[in-house]
Protein backbone atom coordinates (compact mmCIF):
# COMPACT_ATOMS: atom_id res chain seq x y z
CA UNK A 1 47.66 -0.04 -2.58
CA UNK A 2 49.21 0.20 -5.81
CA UNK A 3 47.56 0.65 -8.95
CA UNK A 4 45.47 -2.19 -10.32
CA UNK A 5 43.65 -1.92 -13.58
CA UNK A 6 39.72 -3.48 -13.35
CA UNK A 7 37.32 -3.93 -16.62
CA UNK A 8 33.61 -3.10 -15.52
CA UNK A 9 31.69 -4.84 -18.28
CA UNK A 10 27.66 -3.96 -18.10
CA UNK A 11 25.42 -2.67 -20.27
CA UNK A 12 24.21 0.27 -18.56
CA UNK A 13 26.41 3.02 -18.73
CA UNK A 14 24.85 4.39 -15.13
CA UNK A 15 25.91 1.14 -13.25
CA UNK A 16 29.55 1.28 -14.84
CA UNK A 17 29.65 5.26 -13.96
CA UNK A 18 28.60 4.33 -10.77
CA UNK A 19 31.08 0.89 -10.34
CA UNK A 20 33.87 3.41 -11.65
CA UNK A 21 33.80 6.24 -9.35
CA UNK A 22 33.97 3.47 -6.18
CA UNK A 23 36.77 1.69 -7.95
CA UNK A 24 38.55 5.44 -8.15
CA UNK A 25 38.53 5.91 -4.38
CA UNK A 26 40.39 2.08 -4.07
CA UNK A 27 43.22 3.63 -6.65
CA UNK A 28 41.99 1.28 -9.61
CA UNK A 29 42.57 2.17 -12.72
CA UNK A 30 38.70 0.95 -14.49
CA UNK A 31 38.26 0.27 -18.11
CA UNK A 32 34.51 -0.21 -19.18
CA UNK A 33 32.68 -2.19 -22.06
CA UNK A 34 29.03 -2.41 -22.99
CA UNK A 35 28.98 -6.17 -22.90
CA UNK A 36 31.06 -9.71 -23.53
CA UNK A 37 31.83 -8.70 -27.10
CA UNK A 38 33.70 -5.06 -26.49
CA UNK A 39 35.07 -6.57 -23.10
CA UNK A 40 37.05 -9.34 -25.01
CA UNK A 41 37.87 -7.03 -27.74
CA UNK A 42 39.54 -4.57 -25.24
CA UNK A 43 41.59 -7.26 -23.43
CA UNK A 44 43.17 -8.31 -26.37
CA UNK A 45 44.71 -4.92 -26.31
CA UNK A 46 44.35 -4.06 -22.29
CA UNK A 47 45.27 -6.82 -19.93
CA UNK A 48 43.76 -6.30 -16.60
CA UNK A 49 43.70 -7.43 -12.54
CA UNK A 50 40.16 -7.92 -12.43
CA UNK A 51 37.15 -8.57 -14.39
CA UNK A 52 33.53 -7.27 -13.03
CA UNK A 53 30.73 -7.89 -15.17
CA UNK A 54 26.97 -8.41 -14.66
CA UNK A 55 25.06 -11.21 -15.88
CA UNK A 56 22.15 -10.21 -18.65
CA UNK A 57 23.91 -8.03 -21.38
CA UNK A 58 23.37 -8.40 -25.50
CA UNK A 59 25.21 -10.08 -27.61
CA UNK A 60 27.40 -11.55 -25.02
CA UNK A 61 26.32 -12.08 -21.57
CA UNK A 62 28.13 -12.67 -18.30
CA UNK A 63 28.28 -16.41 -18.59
CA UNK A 64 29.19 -16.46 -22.46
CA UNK A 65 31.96 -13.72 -21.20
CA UNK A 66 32.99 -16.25 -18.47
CA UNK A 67 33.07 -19.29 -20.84
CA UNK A 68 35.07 -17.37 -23.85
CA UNK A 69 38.02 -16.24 -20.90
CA UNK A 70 38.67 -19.57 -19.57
CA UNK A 71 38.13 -21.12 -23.01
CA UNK A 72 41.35 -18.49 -24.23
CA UNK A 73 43.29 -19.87 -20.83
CA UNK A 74 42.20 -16.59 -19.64
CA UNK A 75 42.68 -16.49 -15.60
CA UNK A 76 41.59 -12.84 -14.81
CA UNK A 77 39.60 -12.54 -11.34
CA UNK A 78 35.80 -12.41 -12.56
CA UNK A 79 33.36 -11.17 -9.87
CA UNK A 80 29.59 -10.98 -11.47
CA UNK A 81 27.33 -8.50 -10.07
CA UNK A 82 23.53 -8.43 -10.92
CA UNK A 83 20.07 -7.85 -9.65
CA UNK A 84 18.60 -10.63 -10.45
CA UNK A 85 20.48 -13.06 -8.73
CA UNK A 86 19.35 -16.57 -8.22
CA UNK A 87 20.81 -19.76 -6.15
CA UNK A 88 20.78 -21.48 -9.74
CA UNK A 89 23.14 -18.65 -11.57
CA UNK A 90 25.45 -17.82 -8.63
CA UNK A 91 26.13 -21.72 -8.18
CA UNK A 92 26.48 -21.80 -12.55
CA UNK A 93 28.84 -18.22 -12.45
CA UNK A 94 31.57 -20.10 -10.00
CA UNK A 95 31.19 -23.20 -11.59
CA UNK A 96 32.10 -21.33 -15.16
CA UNK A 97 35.08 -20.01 -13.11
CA UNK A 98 33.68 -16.51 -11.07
CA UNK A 99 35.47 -15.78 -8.26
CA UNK A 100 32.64 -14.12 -6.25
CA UNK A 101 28.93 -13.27 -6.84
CA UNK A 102 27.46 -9.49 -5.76
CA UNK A 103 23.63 -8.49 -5.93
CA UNK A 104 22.64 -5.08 -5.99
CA UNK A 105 22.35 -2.83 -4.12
CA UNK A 106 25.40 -2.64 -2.18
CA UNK A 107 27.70 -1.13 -0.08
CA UNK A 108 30.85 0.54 -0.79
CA UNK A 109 32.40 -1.15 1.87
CA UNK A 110 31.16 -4.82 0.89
CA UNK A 111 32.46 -3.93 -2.72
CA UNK A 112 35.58 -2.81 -1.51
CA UNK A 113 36.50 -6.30 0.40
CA UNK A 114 35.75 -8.24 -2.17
CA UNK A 115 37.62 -6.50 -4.82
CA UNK A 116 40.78 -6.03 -2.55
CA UNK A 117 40.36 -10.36 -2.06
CA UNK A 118 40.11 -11.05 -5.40
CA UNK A 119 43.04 -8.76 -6.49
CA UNK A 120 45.27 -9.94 -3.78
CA UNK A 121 44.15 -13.94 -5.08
CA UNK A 122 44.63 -12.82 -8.52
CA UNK A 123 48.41 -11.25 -7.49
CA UNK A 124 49.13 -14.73 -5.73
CA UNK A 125 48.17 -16.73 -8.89
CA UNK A 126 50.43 -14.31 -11.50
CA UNK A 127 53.32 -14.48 -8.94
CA UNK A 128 52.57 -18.59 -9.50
CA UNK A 129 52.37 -18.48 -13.32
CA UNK A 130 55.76 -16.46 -12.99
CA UNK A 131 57.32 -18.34 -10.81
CA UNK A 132 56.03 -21.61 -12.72
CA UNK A 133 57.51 -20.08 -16.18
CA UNK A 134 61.06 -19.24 -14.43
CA UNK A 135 61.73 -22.72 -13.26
CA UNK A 136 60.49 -24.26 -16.67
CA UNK A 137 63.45 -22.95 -18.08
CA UNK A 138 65.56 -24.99 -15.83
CA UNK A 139 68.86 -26.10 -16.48
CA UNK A 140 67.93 -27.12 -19.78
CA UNK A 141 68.72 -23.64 -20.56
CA UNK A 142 72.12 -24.49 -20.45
CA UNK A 143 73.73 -26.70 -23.27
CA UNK A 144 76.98 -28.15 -23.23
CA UNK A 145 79.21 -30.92 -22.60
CA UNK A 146 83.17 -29.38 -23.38
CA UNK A 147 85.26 -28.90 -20.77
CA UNK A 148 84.69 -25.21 -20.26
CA UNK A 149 81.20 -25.88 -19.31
CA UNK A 150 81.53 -28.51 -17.23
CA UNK A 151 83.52 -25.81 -15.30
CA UNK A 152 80.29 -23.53 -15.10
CA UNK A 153 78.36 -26.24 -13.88
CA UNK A 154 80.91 -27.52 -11.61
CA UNK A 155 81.17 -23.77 -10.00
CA UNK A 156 77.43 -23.27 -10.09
CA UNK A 157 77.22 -26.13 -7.66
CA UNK A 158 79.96 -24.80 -5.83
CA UNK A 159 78.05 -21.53 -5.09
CA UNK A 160 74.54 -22.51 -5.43
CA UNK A 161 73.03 -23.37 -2.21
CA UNK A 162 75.59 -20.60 -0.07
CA UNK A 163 74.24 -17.61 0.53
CA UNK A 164 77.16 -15.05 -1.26
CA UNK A 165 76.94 -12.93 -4.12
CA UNK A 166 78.41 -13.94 -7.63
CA UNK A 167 79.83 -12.12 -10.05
CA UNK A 168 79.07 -13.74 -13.96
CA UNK A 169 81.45 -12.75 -16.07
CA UNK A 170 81.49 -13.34 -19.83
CA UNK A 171 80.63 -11.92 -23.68
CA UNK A 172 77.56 -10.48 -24.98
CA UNK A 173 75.37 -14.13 -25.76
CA UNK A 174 77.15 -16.14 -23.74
CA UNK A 175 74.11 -17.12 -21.54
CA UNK A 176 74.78 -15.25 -18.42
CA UNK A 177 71.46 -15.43 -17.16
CA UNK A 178 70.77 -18.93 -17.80
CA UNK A 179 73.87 -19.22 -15.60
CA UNK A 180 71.90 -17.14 -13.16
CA UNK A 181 68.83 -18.72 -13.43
CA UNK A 182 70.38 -22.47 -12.78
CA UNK A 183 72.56 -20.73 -9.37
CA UNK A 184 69.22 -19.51 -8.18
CA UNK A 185 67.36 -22.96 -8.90
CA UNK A 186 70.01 -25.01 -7.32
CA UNK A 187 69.60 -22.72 -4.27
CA UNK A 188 67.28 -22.55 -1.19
CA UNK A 189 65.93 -19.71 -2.57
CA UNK A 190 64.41 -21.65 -5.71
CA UNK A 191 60.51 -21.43 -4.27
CA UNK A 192 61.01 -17.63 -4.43
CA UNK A 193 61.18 -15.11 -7.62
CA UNK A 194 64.12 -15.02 -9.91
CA UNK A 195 64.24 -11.18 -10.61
CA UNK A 196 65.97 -9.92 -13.72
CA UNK A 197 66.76 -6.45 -14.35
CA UNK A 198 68.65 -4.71 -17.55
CA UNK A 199 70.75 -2.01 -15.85
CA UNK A 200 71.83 -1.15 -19.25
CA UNK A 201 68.57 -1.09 -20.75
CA UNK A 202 66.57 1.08 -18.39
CA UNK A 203 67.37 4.77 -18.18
CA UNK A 204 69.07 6.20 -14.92
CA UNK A 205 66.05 7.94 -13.71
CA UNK A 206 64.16 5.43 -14.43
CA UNK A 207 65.86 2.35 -13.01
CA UNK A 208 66.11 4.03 -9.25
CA UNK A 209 62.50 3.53 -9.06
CA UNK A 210 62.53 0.08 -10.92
CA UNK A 211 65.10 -0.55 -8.11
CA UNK A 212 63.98 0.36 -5.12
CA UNK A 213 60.35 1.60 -5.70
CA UNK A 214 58.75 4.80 -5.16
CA UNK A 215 56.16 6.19 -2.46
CA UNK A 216 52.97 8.17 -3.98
CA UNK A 217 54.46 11.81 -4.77
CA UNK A 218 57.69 11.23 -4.18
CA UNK A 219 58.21 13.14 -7.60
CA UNK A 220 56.55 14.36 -10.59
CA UNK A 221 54.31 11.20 -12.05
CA UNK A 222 54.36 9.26 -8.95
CA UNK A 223 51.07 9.29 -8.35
CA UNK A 224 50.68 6.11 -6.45
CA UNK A 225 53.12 3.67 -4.15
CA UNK A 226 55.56 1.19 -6.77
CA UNK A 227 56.82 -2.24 -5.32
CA UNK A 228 60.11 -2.42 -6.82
CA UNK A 229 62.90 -4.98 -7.92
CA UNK A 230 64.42 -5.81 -4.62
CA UNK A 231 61.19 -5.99 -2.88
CA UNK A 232 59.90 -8.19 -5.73
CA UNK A 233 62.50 -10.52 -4.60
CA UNK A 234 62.31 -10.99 -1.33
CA UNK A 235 63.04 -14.46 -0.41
CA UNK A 236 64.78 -14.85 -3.78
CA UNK A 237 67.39 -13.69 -6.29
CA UNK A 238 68.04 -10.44 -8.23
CA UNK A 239 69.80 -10.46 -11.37
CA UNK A 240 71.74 -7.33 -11.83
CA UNK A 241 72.76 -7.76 -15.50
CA UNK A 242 75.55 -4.83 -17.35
CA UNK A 243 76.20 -3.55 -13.64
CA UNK A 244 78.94 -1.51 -14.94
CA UNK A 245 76.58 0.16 -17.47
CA UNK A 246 74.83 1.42 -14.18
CA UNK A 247 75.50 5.20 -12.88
CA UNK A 248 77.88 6.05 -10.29
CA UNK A 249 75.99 7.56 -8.02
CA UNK A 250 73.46 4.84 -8.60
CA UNK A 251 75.98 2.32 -7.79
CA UNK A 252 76.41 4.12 -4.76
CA UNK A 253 73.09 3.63 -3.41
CA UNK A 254 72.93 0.03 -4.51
CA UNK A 255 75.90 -0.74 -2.27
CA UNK A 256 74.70 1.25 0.43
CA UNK A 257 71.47 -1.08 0.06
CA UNK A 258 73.64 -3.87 -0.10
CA UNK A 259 75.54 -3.57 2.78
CA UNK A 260 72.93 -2.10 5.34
CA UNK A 261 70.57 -5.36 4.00
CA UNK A 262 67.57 -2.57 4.15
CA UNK A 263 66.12 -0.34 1.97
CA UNK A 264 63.67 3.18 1.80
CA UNK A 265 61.77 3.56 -0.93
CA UNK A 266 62.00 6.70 -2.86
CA UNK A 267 60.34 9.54 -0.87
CA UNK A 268 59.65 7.13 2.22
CA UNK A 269 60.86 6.88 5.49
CA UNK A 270 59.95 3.11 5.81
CA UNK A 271 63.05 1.33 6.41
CA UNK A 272 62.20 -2.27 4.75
CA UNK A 273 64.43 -5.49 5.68
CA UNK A 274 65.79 -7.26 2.75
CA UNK A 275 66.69 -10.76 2.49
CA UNK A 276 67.89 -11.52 -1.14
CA UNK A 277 70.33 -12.94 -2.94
CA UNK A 278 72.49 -10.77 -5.47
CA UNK A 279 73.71 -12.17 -8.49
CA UNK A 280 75.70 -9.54 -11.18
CA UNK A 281 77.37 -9.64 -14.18
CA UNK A 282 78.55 -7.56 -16.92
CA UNK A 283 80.08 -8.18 -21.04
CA UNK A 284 83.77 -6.40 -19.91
CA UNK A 285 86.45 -6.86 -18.08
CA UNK A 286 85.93 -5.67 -14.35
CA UNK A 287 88.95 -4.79 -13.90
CA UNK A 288 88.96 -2.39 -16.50
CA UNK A 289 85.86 -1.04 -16.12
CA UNK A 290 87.14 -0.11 -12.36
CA UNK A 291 90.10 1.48 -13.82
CA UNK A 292 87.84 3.37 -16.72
CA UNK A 293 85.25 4.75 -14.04
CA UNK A 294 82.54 3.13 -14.50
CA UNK A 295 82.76 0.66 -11.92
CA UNK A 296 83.10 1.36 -8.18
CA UNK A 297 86.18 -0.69 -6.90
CA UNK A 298 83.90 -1.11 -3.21
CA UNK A 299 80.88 -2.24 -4.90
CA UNK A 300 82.42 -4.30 -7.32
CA UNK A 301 84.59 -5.86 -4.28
CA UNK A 302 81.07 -6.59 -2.64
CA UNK A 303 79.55 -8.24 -5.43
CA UNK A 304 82.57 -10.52 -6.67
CA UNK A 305 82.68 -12.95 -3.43
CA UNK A 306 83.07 -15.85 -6.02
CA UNK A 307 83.10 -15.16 -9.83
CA UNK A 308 82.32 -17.58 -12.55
CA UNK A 309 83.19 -17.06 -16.26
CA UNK A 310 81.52 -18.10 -19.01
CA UNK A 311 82.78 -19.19 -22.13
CA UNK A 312 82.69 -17.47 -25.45
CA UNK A 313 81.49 -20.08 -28.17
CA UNK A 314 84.42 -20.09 -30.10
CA UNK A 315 86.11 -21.80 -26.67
CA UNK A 316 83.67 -23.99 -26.71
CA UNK A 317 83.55 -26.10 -30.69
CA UNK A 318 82.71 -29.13 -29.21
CA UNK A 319 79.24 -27.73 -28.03
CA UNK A 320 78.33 -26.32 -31.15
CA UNK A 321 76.66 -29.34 -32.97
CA UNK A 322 75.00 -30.27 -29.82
CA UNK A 323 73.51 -26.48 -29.39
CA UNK A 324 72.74 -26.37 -33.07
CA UNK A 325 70.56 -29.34 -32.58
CA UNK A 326 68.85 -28.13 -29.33
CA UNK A 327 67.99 -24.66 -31.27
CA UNK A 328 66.47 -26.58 -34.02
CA UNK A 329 64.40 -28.65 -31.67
CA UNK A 330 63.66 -25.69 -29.84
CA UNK A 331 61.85 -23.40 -32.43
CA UNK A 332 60.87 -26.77 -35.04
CA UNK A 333 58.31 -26.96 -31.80
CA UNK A 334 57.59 -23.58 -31.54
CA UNK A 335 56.96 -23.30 -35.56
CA UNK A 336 55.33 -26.19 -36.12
CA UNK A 337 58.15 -27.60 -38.32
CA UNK A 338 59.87 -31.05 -38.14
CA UNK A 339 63.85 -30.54 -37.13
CA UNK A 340 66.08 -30.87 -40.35
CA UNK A 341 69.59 -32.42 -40.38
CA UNK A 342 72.77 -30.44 -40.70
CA UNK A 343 74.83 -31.63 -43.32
CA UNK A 344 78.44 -32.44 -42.65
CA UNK A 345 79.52 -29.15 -45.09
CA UNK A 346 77.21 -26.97 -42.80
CA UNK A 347 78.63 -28.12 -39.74
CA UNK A 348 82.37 -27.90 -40.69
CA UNK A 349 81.52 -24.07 -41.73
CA UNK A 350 79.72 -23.63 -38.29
CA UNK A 351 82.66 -25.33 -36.17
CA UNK A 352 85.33 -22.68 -38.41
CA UNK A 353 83.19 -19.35 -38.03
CA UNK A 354 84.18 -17.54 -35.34
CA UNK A 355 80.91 -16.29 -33.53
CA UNK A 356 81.05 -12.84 -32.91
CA UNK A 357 77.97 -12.89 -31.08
CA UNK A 358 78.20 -16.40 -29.38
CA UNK A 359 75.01 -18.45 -28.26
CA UNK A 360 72.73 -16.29 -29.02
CA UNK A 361 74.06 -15.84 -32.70
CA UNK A 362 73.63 -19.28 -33.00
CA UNK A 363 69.92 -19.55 -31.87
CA UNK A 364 69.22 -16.69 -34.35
CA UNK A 365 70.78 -18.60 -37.32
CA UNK A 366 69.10 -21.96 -36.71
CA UNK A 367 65.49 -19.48 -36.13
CA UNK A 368 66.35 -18.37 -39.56
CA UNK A 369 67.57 -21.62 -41.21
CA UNK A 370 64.20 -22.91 -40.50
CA UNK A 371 61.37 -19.89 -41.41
CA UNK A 372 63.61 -20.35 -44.73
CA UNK A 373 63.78 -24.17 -44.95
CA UNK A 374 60.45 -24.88 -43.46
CA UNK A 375 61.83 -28.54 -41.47
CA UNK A 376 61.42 -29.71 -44.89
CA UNK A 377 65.19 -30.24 -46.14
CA UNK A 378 68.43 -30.60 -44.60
CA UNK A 379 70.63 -27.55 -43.45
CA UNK A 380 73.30 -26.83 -46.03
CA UNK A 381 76.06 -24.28 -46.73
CA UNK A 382 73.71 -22.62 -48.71
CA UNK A 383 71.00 -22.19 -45.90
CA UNK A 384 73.81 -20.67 -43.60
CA UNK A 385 74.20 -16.84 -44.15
CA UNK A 386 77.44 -16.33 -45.69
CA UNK A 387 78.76 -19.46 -45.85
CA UNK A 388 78.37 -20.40 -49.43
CA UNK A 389 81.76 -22.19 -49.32
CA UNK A 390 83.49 -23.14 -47.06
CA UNK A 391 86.14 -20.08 -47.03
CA UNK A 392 83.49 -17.46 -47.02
CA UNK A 393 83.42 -16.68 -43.19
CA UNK A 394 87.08 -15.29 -44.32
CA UNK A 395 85.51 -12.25 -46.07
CA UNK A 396 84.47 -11.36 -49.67
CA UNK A 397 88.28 -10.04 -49.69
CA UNK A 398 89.52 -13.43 -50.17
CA UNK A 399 90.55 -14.45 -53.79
CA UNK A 400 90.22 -17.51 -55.41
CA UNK A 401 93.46 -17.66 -57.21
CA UNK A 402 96.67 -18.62 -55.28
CA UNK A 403 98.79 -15.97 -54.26
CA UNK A 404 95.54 -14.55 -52.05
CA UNK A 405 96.15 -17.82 -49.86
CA UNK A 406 98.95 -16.12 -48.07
CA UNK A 407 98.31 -16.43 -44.47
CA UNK A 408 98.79 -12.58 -43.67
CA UNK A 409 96.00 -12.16 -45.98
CA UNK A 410 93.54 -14.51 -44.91
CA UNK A 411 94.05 -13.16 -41.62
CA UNK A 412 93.44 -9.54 -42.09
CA UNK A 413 90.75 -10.36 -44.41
CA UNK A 414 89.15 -12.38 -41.48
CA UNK A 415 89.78 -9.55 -39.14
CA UNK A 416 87.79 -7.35 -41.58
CA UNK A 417 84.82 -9.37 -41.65
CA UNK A 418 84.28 -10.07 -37.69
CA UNK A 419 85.12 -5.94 -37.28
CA UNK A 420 82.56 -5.11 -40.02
CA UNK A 421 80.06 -7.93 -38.15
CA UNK A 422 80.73 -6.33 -34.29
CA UNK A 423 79.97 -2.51 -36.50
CA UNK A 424 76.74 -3.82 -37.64
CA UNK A 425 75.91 -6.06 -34.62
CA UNK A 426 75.82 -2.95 -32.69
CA UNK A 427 74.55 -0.53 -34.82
CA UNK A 428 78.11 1.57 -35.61
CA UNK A 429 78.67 2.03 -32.19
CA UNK A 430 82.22 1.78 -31.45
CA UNK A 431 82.58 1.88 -27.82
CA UNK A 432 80.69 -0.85 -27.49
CA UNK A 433 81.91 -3.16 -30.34
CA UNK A 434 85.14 -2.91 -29.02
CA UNK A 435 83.66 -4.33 -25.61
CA UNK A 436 82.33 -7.14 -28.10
CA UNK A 437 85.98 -7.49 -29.32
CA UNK A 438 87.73 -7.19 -26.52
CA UNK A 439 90.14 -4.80 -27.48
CA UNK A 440 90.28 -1.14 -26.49
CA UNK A 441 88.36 1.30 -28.07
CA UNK A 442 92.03 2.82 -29.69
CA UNK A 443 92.83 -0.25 -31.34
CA UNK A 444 89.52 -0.62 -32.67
CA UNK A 445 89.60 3.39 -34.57
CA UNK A 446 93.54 2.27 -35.46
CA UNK A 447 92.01 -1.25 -37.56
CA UNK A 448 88.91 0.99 -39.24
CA UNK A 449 91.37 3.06 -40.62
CA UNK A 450 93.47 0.53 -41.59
CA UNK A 451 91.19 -1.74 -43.48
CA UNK A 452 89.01 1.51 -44.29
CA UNK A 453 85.44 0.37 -43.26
């Protein structure tokens, strides 16, 4: 059984010594608390599986502990345990929200079977939340009515309910994922987990064991079986996202997996049947990646059965209004805020900037606009970050007076700017801003030296 993490809330420190050392031999993880008051403290730092508490306590008993969870939307597994036990308070405990009533004494063993039933309801009803919170994000997600994403929609339904892998291709911010997300929805598969994993975001020797899971002491730190990412989405779809940021001998096993439809988990024997569907993508050219190393030609082969691209925003000025305005909606809601205009100024400097870093630069500039306007005035130029006239997405190189018009220079002065942007963007790293360019890493050193940044 894997680790599960259990709050013992009573106010005698015997009973909770006593509840923890059975909880120990069931490989819980217990956290304790004197009464309603500490245990509500605590799990505002300390989520947890499951909630036992007893009934008569100070300050905050086990009912006023009941009431104050489900008031806070709180759905934790509560089981109250107590000797004094009536039909009155074990009827009031479950109608409060309890999932099962003990009186003491008992046995280890009756302890044991309710605890294991009330995690494995409480697992059931978090895989539901999830699974409720995945699908709310639906194809509204996706935002756009030019011709390149009609495409993307027109291929997702193409691919959706088939069983093959795809291969998302596209720029940092393009909304890969949504595109993922609205393949697996479409599918059969949509009543099962969406699983999304980082490959570039999880260390090497880490993400084997995010991966495929781990059996107790199957190496330093395992100290007790791990479920992992393919198993978590059996049924359903796993989002391989930066696959060629993931290492080659990695990417070896992973195609081994994927071919053989099976997996072991690490330091098992256990062969475990797989049915999933894999969806991948990555911010660079496959091809190249291939031809750099850091993408296996076989496993990339495997995963691209049918590719779909998706635009970079700049392709894409028709949608930028209409994603401007669905941003604004978006986090007006969240905030609180009513949703501003754009004036006609603003949106002629948002359809001319380039968008280095796509969609998602866009979201982050209408979050901004607003914790700065407040939904109380219209967007202007002067709300939009460096675009206090309409030629200043060019670069603070270009001059006002005439002869600075020349076309060579308002070129290589907008060069400079969206270089000096992808720099910043990601953090002076060059390799990868030249991904975010698209243009080698050579001709990226050649164009620093040129325009000296």
């Amino acid at each position: 059984m894997a680790e599960q993490r259990v709050l013992i809330v009573d106010d005698e420190a015997k009973m909770r010594r006593v509840l923890e050392l059975m909880l120990t031999q069931m490989d819980c993880r217990c956290y304790q608390a004197g009464n309603g008051v500490e245990a509500l403290a605590l799990l505002e730092e300390q989520p947890v599986d499951l909630i036992i508490t007893d009934l008569k306590m100070p300050q905050l008993d086990g009912m006023g502990l009941l009431r104050s969870l489900r008031k806070l939307g709180d759905e934790t597994p509560v089981i109250v345990v107590t000797a004094y036990g009536t039909v009155e308070s074990a009827v009031e405990a479950m109608r409060r929200g309890a999932l099962d009533y003990l009186l003491r004494p008992f046995e280890l063993s009756h302890l044991e079977t309710v605890v294991r039933r009330a995690l494995k309801i409480g697992k059931i009803s978090r895989e539901n939340r999830f699974l409720r919170q995945e699908l709310d994000k639906g194809w509204g997600g996706l935002v756009g009515r030019s011709p390149a994403m009609q495409q993307v929609y027109e291929q997702i339904e193409q691919v959706a309910d088939t069983t093959v892998s795809v291969f998302l291709l596209g720029e940092t911010g393009t909304g890969k994922e949504l595109a993922a997300r609205a393949i697996h929805q479409a599918s059969p598969r949509a009543d099962n987990l969406f699983v999304p994993v980082n490959c570039a975001a999880i260390p090497p020797d880490i993400l084997e064991s995010e991966l495929f899971g781990h059996a107790k002491g199957a190496f330093t730190g395992a100290h007790r079986d791990r479920v992992g990412k393919f198993e978590l989405a059996q049924g359903g779809t796993l989002f391989l996202d930066e696959i060629a940021e993931m290492d080659l001998g990695l990417q070896a096993k992973l195609l081994r997996v994927l071919q053989e439809k099976s997996l072991e988990r690490l330091g098992s024997n256990r062969v475990i049947d797989l049915d999933i569907r894999i969806i991948a993508a990555t911010n660079v050219d496959p091809a190249q990646a291939v031809e750099a190393g850091k993408l296996r030609p076989d496993l990339y082969y495997r995963l691209n059965v049918f590719s779909i691209r998706m635009p970079a925003l700049r392709e894409r000025q028709g949608d930028i209004a209409l994603l401007a305005r669905h941003f604004l909606e978006l986090h007006a809601g969240k905030l609180g805020y009513s949703c501003p205009d754009i004036q006609p100024q603003a949106l002629a400097w948002m359809n001319e900037y380039p968008w280095p870093g796509n969609v998602r630069e866009l979201e982050n500039m209408m979050e901004r606009v607003l914790v700065v306007t407040r939904g109380r005035e219209a967007i202007g130029l002067t709300h939009l970050p460096g675009a206090q006239s309409p030629s200043a997405f060019l670069g603070e190189e270009v001059e006002s007076n005439r002869e600075s018009w020349a076309l060579a220079q308002q070129v290589a002065a907008l060069e400079k700017r969206i270089i000096r942007r992808a720099l910043e963007k990601t953090g002076d790293n060059k390799a990868e801003a030249a991904r975010l360019l698209q243009i080698s890493e050579r001709s990226l050193w050649y164009k620093i030296k040129k325009y000296q940044l």
